[in-house]
PDB file of N, CA and C in Angstrom:
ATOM      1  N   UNK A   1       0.844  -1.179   0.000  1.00  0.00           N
ATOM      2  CA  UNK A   1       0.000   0.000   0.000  1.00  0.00           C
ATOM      3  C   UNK A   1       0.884   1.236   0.000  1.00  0.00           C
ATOM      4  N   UNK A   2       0.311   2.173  -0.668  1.00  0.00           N
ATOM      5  CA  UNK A   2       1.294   3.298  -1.174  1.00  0.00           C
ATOM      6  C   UNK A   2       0.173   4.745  -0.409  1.00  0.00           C
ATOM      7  N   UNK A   3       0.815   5.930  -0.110  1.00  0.00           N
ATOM      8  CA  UNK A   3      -0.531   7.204  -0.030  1.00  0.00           C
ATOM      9  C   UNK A   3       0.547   8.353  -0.082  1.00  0.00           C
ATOM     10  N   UNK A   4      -0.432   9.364  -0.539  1.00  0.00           N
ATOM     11  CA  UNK A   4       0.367  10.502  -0.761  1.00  0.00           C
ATOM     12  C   UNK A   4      -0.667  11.469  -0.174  1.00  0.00           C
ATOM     13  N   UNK A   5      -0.241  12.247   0.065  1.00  0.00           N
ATOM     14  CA  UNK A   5      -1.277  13.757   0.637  1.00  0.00           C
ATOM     15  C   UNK A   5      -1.400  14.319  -0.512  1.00  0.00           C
ATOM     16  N   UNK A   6      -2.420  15.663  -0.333  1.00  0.00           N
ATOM     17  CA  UNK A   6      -2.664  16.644  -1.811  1.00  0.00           C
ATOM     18  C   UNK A   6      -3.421  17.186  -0.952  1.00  0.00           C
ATOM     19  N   UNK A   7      -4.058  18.063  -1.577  1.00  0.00           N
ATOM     20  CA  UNK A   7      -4.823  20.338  -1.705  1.00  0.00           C
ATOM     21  C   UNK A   7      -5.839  19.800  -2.410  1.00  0.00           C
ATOM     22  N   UNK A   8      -6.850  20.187  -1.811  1.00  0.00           N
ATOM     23  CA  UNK A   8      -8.196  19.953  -2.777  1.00  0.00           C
ATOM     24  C   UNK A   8      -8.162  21.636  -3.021  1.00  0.00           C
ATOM     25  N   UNK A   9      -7.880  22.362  -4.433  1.00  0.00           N
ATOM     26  CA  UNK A   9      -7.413  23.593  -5.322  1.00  0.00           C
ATOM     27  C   UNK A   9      -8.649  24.066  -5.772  1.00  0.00           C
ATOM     28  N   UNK A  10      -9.509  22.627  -5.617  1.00  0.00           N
ATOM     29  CA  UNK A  10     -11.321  23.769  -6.382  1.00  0.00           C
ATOM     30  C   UNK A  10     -11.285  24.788  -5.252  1.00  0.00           C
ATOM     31  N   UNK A  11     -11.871  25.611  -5.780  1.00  0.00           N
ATOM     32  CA  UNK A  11     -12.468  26.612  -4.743  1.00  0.00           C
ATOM     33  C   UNK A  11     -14.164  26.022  -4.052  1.00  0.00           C
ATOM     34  N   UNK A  12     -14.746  25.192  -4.620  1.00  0.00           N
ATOM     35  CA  UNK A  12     -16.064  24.635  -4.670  1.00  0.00           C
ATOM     36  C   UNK A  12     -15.463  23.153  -3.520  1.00  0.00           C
ATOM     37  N   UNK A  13     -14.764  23.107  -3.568  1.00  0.00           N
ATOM     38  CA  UNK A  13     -14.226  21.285  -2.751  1.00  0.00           C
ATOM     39  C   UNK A  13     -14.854  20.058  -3.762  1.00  0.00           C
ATOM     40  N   UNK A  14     -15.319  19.508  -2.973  1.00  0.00           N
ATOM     41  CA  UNK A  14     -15.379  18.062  -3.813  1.00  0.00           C
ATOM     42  C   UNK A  14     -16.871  18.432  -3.767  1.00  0.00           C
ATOM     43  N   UNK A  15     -17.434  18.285  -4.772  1.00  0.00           N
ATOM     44  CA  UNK A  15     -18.926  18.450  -5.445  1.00  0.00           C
ATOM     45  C   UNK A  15     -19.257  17.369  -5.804  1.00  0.00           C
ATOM     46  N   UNK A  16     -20.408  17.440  -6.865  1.00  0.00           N
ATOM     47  CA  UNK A  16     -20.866  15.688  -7.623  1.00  0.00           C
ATOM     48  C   UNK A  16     -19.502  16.253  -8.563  1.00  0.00           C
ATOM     49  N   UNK A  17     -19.388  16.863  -9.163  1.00  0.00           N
ATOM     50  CA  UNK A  17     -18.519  17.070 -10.832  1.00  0.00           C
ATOM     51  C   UNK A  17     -17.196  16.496 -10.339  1.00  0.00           C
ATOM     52  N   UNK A  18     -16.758  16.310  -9.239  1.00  0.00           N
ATOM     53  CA  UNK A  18     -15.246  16.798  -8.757  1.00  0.00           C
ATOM     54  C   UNK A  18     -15.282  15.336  -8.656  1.00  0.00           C
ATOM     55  N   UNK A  19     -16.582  14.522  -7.820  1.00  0.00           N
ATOM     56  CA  UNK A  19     -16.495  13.420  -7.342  1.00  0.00           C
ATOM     57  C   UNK A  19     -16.653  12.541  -8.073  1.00  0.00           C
ATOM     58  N   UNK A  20     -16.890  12.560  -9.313  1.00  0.00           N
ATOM     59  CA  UNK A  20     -17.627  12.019 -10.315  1.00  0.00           C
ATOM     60  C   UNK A  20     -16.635  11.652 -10.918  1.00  0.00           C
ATOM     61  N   UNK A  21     -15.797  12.928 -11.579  1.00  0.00           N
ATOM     62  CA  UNK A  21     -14.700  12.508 -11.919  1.00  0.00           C
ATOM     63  C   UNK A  21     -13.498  11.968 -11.285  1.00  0.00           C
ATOM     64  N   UNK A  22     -13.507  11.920 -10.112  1.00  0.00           N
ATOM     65  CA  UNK A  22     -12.529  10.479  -9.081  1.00  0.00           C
ATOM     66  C   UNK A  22     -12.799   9.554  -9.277  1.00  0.00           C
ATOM     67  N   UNK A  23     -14.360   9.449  -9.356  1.00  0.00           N
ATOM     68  CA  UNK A  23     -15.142   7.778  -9.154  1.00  0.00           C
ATOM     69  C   UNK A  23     -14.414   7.083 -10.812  1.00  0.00           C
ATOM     70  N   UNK A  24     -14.428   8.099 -11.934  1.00  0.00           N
ATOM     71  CA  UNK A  24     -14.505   7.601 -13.341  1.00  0.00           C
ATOM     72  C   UNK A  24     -13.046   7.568 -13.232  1.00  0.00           C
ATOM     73  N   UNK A  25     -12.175   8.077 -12.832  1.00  0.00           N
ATOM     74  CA  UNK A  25     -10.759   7.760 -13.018  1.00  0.00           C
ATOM     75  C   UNK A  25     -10.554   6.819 -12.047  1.00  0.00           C
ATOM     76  N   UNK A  26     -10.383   6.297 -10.780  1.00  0.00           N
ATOM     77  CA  UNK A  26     -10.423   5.448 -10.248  1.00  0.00           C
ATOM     78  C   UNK A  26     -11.151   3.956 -10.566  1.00  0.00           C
ATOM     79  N   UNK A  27     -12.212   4.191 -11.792  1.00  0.00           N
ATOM     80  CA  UNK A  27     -12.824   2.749 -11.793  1.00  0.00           C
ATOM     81  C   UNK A  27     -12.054   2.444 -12.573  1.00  0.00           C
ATOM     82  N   UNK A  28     -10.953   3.245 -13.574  1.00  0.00           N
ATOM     83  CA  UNK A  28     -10.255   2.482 -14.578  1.00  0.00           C
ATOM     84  C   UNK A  28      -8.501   2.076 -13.986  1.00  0.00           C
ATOM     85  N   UNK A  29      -8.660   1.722 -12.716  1.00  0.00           N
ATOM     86  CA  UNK A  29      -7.588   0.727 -11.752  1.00  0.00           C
ATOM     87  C   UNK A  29      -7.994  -0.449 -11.614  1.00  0.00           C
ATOM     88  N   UNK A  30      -6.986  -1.388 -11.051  1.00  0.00           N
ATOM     89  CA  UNK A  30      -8.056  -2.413 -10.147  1.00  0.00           C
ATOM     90  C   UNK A  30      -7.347  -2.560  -9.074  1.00  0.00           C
ATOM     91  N   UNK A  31      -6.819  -1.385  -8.529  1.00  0.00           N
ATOM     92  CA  UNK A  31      -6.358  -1.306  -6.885  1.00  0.00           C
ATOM     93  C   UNK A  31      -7.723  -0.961  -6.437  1.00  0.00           C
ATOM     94  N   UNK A  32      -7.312  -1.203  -5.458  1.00  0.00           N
ATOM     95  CA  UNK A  32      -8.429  -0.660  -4.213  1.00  0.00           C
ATOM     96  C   UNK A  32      -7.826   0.612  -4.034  1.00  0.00           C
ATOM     97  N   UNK A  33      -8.630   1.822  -3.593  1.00  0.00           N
ATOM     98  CA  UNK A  33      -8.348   3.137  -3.505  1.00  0.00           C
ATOM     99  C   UNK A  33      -8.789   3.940  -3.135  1.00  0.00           C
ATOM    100  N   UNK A  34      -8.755   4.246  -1.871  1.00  0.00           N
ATOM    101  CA  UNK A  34      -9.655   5.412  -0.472  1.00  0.00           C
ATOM    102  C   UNK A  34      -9.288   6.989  -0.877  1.00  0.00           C
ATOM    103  N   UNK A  35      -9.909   7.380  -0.552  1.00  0.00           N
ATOM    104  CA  UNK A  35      -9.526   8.698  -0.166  1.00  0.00           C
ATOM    105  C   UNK A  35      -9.777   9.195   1.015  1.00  0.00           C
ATOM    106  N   UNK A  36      -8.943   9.939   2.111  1.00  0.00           N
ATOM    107  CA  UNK A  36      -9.164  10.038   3.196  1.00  0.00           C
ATOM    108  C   UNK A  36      -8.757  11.361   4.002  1.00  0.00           C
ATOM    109  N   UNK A  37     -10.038  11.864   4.231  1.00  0.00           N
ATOM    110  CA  UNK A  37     -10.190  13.240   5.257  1.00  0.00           C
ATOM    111  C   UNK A  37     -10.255  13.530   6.566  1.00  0.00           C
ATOM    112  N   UNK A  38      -9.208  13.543   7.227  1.00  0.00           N
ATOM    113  CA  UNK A  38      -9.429  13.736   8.840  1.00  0.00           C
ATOM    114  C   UNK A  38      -9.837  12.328   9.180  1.00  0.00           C
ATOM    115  N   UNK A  39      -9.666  11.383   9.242  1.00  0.00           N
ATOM    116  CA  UNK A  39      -9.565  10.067   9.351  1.00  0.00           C
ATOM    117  C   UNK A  39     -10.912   9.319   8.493  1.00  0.00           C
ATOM    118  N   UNK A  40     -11.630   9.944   8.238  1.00  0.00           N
ATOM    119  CA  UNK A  40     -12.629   9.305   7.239  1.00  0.00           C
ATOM    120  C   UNK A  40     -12.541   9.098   6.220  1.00  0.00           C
ATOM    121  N   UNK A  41     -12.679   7.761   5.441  1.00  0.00           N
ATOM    122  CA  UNK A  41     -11.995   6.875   4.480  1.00  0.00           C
ATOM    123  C   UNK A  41     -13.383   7.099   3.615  1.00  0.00           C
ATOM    124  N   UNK A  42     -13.056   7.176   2.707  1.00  0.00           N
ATOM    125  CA  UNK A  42     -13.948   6.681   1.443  1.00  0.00           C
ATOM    126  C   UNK A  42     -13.448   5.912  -0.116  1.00  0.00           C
ATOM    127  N   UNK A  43     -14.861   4.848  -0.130  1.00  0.00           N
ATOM    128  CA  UNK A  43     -13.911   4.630  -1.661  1.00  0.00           C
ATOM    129  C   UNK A  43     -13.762   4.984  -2.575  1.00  0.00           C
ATOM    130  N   UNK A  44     -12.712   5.126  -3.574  1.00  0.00           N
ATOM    131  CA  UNK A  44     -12.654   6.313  -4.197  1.00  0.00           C
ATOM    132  C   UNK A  44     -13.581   5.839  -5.320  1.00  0.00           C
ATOM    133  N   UNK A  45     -14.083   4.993  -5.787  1.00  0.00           N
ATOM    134  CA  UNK A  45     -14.809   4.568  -6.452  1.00  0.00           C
ATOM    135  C   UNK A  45     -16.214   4.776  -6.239  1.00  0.00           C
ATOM    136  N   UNK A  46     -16.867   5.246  -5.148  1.00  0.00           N
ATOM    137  CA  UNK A  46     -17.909   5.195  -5.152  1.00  0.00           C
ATOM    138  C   UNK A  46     -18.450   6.869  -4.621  1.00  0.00           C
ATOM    139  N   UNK A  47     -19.096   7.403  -5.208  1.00  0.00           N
ATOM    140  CA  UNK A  47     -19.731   8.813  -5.431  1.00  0.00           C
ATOM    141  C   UNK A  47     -19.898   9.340  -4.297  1.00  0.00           C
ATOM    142  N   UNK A  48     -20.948   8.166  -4.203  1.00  0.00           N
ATOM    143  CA  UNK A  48     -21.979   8.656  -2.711  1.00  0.00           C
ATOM    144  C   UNK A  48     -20.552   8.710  -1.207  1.00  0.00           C
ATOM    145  N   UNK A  49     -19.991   7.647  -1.307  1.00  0.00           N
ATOM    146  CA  UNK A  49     -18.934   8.104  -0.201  1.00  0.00           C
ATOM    147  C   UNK A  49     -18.083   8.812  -0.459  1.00  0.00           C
ATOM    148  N   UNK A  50     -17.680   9.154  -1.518  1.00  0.00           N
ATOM    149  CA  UNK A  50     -16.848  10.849  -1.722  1.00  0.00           C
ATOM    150  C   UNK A  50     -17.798  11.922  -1.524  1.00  0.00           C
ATOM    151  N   UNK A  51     -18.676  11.971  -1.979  1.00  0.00           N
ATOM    152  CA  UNK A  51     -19.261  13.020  -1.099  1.00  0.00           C
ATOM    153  C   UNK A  51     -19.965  13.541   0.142  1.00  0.00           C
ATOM    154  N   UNK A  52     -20.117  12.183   0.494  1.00  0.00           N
ATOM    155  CA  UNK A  52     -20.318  12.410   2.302  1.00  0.00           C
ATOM    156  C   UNK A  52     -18.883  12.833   3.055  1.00  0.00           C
ATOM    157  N   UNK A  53     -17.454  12.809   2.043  1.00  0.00           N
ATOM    158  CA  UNK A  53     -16.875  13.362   3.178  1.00  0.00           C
ATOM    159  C   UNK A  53     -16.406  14.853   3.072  1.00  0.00           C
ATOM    160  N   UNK A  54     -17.263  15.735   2.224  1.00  0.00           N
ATOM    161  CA  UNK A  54     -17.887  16.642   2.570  1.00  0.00           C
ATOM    162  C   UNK A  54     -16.376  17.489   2.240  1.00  0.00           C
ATOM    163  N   UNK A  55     -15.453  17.273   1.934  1.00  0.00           N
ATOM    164  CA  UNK A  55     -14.367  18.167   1.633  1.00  0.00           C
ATOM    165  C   UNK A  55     -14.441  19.859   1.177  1.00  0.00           C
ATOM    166  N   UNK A  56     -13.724  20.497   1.477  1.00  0.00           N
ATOM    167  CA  UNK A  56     -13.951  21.908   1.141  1.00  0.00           C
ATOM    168  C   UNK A  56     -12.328  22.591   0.021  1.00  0.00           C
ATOM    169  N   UNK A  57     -12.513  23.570   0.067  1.00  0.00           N
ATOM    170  CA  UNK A  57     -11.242  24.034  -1.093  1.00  0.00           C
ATOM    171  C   UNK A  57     -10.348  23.813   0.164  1.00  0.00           C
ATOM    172  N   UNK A  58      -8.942  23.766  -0.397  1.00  0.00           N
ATOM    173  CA  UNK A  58      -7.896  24.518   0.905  1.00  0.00           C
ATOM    174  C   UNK A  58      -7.601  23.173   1.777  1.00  0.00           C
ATOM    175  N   UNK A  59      -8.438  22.002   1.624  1.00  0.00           N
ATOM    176  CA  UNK A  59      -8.627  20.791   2.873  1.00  0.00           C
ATOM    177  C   UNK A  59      -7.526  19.653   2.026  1.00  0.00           C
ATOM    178  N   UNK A  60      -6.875  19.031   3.443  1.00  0.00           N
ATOM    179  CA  UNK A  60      -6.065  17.863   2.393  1.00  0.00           C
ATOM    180  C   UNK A  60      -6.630  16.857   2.858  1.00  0.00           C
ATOM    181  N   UNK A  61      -6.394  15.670   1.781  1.00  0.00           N
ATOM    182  CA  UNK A  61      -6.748  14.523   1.295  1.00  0.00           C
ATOM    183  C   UNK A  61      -5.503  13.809   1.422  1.00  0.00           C
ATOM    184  N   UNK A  62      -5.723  12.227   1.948  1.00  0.00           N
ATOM    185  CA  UNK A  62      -4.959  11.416   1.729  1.00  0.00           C
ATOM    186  C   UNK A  62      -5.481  10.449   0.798  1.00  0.00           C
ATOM    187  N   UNK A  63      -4.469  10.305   0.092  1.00  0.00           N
ATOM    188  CA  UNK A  63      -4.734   9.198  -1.559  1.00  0.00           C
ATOM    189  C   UNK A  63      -4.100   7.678  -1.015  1.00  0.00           C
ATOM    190  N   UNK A  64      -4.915   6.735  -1.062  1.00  0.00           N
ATOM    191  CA  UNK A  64      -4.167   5.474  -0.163  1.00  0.00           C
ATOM    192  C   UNK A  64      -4.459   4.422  -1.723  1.00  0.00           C
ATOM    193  N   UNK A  65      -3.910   3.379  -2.352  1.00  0.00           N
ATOM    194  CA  UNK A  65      -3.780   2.836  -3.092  1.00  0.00           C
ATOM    195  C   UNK A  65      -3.075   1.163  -2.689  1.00  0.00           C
ATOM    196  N   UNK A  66      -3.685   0.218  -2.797  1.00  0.00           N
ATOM    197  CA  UNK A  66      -3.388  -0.852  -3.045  1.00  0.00           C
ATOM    198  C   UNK A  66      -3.480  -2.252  -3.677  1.00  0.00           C
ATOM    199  N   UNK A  67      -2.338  -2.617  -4.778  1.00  0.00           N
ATOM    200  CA  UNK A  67      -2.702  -3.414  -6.108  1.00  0.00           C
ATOM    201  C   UNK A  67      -1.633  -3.256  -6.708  1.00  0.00           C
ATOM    202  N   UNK A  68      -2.097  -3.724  -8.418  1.00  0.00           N
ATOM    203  CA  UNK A  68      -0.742  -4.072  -8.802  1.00  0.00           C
ATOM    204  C   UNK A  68      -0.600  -2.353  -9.450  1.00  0.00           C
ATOM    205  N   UNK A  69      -1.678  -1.913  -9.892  1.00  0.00           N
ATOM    206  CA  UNK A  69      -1.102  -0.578 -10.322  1.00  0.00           C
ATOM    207  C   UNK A  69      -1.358   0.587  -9.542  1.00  0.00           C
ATOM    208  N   UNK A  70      -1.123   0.484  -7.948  1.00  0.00           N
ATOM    209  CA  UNK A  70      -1.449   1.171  -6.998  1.00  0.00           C
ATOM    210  C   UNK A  70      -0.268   2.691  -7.449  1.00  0.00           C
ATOM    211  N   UNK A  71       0.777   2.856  -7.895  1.00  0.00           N
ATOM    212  CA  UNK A  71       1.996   3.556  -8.301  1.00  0.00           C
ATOM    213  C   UNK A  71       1.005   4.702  -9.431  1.00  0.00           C
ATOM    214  N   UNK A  72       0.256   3.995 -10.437  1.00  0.00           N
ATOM    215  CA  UNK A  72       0.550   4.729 -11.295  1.00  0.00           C
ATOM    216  C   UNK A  72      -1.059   5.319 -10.680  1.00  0.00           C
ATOM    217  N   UNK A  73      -2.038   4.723  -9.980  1.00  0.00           N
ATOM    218  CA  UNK A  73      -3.348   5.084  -9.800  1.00  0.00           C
ATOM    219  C   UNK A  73      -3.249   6.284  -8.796  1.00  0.00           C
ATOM    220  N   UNK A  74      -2.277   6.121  -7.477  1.00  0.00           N
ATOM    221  CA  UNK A  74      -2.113   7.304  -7.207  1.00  0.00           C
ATOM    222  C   UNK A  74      -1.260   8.926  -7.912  1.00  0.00           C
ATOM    223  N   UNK A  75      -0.325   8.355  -8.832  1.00  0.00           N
ATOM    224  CA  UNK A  75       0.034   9.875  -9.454  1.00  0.00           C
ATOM    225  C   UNK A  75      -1.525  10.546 -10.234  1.00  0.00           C
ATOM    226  N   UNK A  76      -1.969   9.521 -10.842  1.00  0.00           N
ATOM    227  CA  UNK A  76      -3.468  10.026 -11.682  1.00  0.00           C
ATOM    228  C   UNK A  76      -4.225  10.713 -10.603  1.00  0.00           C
ATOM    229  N   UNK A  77      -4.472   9.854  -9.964  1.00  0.00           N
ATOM    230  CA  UNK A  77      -5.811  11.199  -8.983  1.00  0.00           C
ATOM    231  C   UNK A  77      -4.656  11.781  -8.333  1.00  0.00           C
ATOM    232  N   UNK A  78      -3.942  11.561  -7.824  1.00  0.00           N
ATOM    233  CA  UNK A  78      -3.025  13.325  -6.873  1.00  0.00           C
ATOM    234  C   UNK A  78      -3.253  14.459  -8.494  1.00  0.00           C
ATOM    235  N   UNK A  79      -2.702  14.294  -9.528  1.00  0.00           N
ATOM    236  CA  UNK A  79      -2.522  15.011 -10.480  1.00  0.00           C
ATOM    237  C   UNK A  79      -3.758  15.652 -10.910  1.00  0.00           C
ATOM    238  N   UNK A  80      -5.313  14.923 -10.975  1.00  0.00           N
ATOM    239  CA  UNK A  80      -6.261  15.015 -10.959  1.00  0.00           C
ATOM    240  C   UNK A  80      -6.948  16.125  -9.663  1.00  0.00           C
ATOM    241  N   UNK A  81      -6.848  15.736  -8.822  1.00  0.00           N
ATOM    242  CA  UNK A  81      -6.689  16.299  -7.840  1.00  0.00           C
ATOM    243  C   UNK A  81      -6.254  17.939  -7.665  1.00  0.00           C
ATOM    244  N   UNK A  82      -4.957  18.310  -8.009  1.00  0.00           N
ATOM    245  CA  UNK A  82      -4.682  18.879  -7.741  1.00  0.00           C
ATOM    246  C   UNK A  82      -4.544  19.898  -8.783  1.00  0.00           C
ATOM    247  N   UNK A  83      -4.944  19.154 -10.269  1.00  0.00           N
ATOM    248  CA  UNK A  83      -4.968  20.613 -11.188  1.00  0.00           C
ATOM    249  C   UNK A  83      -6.904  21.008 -11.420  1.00  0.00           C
ATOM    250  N   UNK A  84      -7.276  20.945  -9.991  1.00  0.00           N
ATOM    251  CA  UNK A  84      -8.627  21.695  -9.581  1.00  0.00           C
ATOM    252  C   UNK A  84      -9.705  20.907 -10.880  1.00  0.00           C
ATOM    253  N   UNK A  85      -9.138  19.876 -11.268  1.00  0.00           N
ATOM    254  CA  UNK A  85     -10.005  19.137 -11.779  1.00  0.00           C
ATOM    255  C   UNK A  85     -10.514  19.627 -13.559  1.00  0.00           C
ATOM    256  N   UNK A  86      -9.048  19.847 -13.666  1.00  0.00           N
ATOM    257  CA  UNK A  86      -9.202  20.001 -15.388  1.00  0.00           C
ATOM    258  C   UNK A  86      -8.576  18.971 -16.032  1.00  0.00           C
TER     259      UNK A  86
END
């Protein structure tokens, strides 16, 4: 298992659009892959628990990854992540 920290850079935080697009880049891994706020884990795959954890601009995220392409799944969402979701 691999994790990196990151800046959630929207000014909006994690929305449906923001979360939506985690869930769609994350389903094309087959690590397992949380994202995690102040100790609350979510999978990054699934919508509804990225957005219950309610993230705001300015807030960090831990990116946790584990599998065979856990390496390259976390540079994608940190990178994702952090260019405010363009």
């Amino acid at each position: 298992m691999i994790e990196t920290k990151t800046k959630i850079t929207s000014p909006n935080g994690l929305h449906m659009r923001p979360c939506g697009m985690i869930v769609d880049l994350a389903s094309t891994f087959k690590s397992r892959i949380n994202i995690i706020k102040d100790g609350t884990k979510a999978d990054a795959k699934s919508i509804m628990e990225l957005t219950m954890l309610a993230a705001l601009a300015d807030e960090e995220l831990t990116i946790a990854a584990k599998g065979e392409d856990e390496q390259e799944a976390i540079i994608a969402l940190e990178e994702l992540i952090s260019s405010d979701f363009n």
